[in-house]
N, C-alpha and C. Protein backbone atom coordinates (compact mmCIF):
# COMPACT_ATOMS: atom_id res chain seq x y z
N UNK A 1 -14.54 23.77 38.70
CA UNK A 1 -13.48 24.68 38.29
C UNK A 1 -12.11 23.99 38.36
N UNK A 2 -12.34 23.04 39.40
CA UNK A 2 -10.58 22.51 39.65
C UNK A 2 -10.29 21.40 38.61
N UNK A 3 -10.97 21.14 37.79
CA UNK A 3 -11.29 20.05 37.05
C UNK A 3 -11.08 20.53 35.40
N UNK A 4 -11.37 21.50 35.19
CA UNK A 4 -11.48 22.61 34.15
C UNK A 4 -9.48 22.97 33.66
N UNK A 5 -9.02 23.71 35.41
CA UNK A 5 -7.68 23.80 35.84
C UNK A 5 -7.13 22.48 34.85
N UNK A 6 -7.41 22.15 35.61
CA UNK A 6 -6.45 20.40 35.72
C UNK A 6 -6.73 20.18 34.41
N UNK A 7 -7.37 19.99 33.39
CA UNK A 7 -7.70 19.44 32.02
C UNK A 7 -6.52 20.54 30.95
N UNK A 8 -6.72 22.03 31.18
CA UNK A 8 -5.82 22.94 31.08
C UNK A 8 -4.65 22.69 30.82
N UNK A 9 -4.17 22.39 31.84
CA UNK A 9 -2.85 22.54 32.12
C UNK A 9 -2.40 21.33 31.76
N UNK A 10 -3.02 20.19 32.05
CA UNK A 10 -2.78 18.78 30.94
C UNK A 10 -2.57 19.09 29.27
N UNK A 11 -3.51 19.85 28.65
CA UNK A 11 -3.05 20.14 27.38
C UNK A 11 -2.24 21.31 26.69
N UNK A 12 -1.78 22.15 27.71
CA UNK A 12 -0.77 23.12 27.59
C UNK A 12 0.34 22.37 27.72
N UNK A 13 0.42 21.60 28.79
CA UNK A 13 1.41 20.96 29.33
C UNK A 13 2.07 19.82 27.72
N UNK A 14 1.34 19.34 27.23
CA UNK A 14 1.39 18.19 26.13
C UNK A 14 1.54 19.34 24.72
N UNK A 15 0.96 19.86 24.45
CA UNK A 15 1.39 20.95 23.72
C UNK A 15 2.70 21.77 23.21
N UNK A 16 3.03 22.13 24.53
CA UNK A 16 4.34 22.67 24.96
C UNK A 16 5.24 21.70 24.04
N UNK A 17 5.53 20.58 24.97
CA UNK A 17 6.88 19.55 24.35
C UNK A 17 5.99 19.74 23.01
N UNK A 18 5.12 19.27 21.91
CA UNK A 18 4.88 19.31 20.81
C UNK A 18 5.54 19.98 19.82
N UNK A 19 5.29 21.32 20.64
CA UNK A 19 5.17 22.31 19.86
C UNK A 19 7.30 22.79 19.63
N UNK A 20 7.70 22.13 21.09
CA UNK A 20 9.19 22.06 20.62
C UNK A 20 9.89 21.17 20.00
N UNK A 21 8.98 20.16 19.71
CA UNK A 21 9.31 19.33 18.89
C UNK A 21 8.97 19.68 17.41
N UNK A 22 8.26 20.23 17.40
CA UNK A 22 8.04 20.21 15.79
C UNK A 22 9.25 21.51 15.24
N UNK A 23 9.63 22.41 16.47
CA UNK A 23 10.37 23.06 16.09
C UNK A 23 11.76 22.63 15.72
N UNK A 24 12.01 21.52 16.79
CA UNK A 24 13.03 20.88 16.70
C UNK A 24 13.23 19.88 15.09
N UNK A 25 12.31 19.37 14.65
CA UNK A 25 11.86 18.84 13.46
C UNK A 25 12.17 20.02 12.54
N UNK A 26 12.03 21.14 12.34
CA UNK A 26 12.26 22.25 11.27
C UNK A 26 13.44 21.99 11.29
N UNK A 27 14.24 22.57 12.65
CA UNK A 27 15.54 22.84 12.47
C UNK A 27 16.25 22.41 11.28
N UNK A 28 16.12 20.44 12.08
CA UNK A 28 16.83 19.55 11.57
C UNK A 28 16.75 19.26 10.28
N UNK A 29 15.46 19.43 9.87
CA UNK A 29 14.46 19.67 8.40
C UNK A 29 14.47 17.88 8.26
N UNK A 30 13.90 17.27 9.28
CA UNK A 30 13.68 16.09 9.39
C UNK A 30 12.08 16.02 8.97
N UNK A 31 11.97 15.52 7.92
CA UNK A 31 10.62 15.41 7.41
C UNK A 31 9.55 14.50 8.52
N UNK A 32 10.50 13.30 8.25
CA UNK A 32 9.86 11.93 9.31
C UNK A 32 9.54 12.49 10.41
N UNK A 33 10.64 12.91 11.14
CA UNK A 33 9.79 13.67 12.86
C UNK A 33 8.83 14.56 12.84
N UNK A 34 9.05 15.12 11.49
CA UNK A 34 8.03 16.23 11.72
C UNK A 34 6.12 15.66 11.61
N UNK A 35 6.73 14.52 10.39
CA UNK A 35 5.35 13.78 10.04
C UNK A 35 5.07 13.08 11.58
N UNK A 36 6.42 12.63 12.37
CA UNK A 36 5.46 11.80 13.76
C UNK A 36 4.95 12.92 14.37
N UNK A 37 5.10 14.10 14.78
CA UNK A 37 5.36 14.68 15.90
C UNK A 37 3.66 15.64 15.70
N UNK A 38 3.32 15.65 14.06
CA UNK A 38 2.20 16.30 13.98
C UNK A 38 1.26 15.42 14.14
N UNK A 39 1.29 13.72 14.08
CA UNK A 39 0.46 12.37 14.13
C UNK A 39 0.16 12.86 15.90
N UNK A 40 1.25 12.92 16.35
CA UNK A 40 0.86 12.71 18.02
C UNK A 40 0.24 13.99 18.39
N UNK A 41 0.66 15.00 18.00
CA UNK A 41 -0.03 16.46 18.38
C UNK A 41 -1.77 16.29 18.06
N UNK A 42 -2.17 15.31 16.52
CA UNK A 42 -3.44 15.36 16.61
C UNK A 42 -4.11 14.24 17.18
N UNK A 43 -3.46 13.22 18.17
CA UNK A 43 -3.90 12.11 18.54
C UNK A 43 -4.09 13.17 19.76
N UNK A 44 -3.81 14.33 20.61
CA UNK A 44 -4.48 14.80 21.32
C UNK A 44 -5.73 15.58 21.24
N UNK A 45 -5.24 16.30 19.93
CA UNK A 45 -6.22 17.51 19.96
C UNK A 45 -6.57 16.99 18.52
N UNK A 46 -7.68 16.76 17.68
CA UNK A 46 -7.81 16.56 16.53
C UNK A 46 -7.44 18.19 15.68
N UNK A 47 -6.86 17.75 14.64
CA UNK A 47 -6.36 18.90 13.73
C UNK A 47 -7.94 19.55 13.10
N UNK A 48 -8.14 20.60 13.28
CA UNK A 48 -8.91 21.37 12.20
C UNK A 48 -8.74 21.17 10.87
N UNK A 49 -9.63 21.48 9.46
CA UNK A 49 -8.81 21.39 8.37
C UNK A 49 -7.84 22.63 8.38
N UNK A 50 -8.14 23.67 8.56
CA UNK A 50 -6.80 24.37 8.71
C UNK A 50 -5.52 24.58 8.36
N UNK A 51 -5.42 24.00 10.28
CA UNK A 51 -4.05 23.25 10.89
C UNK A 51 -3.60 21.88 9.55
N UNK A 52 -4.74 21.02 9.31
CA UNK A 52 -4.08 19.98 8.59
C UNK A 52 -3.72 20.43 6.83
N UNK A 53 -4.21 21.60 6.59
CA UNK A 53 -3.77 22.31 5.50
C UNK A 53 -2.41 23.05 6.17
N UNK A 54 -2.22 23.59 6.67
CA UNK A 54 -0.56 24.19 7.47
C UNK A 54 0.10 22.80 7.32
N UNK A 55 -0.10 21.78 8.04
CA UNK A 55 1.02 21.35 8.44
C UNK A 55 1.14 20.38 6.77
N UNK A 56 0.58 20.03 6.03
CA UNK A 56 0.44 19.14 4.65
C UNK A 56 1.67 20.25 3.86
N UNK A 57 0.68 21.03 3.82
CA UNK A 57 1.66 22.34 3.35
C UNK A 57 3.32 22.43 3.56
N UNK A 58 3.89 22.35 4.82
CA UNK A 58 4.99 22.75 5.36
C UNK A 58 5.45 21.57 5.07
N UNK A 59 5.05 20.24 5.14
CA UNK A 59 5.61 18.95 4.94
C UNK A 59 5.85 18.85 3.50
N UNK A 60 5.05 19.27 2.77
CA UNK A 60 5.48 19.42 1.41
C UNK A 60 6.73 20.23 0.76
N UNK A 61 6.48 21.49 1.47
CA UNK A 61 7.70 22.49 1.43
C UNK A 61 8.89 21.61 1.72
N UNK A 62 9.30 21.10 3.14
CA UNK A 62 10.26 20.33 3.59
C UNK A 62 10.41 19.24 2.32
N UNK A 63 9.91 18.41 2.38
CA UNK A 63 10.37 17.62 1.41
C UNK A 63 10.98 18.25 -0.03
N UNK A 64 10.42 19.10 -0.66
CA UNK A 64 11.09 19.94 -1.55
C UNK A 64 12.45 20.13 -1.52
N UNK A 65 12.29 20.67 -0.31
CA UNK A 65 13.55 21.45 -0.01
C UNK A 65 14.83 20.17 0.05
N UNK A 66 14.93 19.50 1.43
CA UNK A 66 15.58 18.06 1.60
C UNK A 66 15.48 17.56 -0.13
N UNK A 67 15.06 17.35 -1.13
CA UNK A 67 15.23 16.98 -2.17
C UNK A 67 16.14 18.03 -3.07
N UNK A 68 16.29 19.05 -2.63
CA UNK A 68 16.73 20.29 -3.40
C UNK A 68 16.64 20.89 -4.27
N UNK A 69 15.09 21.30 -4.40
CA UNK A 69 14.43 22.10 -4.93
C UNK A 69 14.37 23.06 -4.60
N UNK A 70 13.67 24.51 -5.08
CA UNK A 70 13.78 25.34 -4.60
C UNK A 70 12.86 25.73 -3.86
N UNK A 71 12.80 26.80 -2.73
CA UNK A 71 11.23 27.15 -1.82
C UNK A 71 10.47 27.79 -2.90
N UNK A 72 9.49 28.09 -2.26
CA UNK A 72 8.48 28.56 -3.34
C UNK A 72 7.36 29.29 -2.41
N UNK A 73 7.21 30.13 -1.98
CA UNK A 73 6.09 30.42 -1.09
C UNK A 73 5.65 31.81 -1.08
C-alpha cells in the first residue's frame, strides 16, 4: 500500500507543474512550450490517442491563431 501511496503522489506531483505549464503555454500562446511541455507530460505518462488528438488539435488551433487566422471551433 505504501508503495502504491508513494507512486501516486509521484505522478500527481509531476502532473501538477505540467499541467501549469501547459497553462502557462496557452496564456502566452507560445506554441513551442506548449509542443515541449506536452513531449514531457507524455515521456511520463504515455498519451492515449485521445489526449494526442486534444493536444494535435489545440496546437493546431494555436498556430492558426499566432499566424492570424481566425479560430474556428
Amino acid at each position: 500500500m505504501l508503495n502504491f501511496l508513494q507512486t501516486m503522489f509521484i505522478v500527481f506531483y509531476y502532473c501538477r507543474f505540467v499541467i501549469n505549464d501547459i497553462a502557462s503555454a496557452i496564456d502566452e500562446e507560445d506554441v513551442t512550450k506548449f509542443t515541449d511541455v506536452v513531449k514531457k507530460f507524455d515521456s511520463m505518462t504515455p498519451l492515449d490517442s485521445w489526449k494526442t488528438t486534444l493536444f494535435t488539435s489545440s496546437e493546431g488551433k494555436a498556430e492558426s491563431q499566432r499566424n492570424g487566422r481566425r479560430r474556428s471551433y
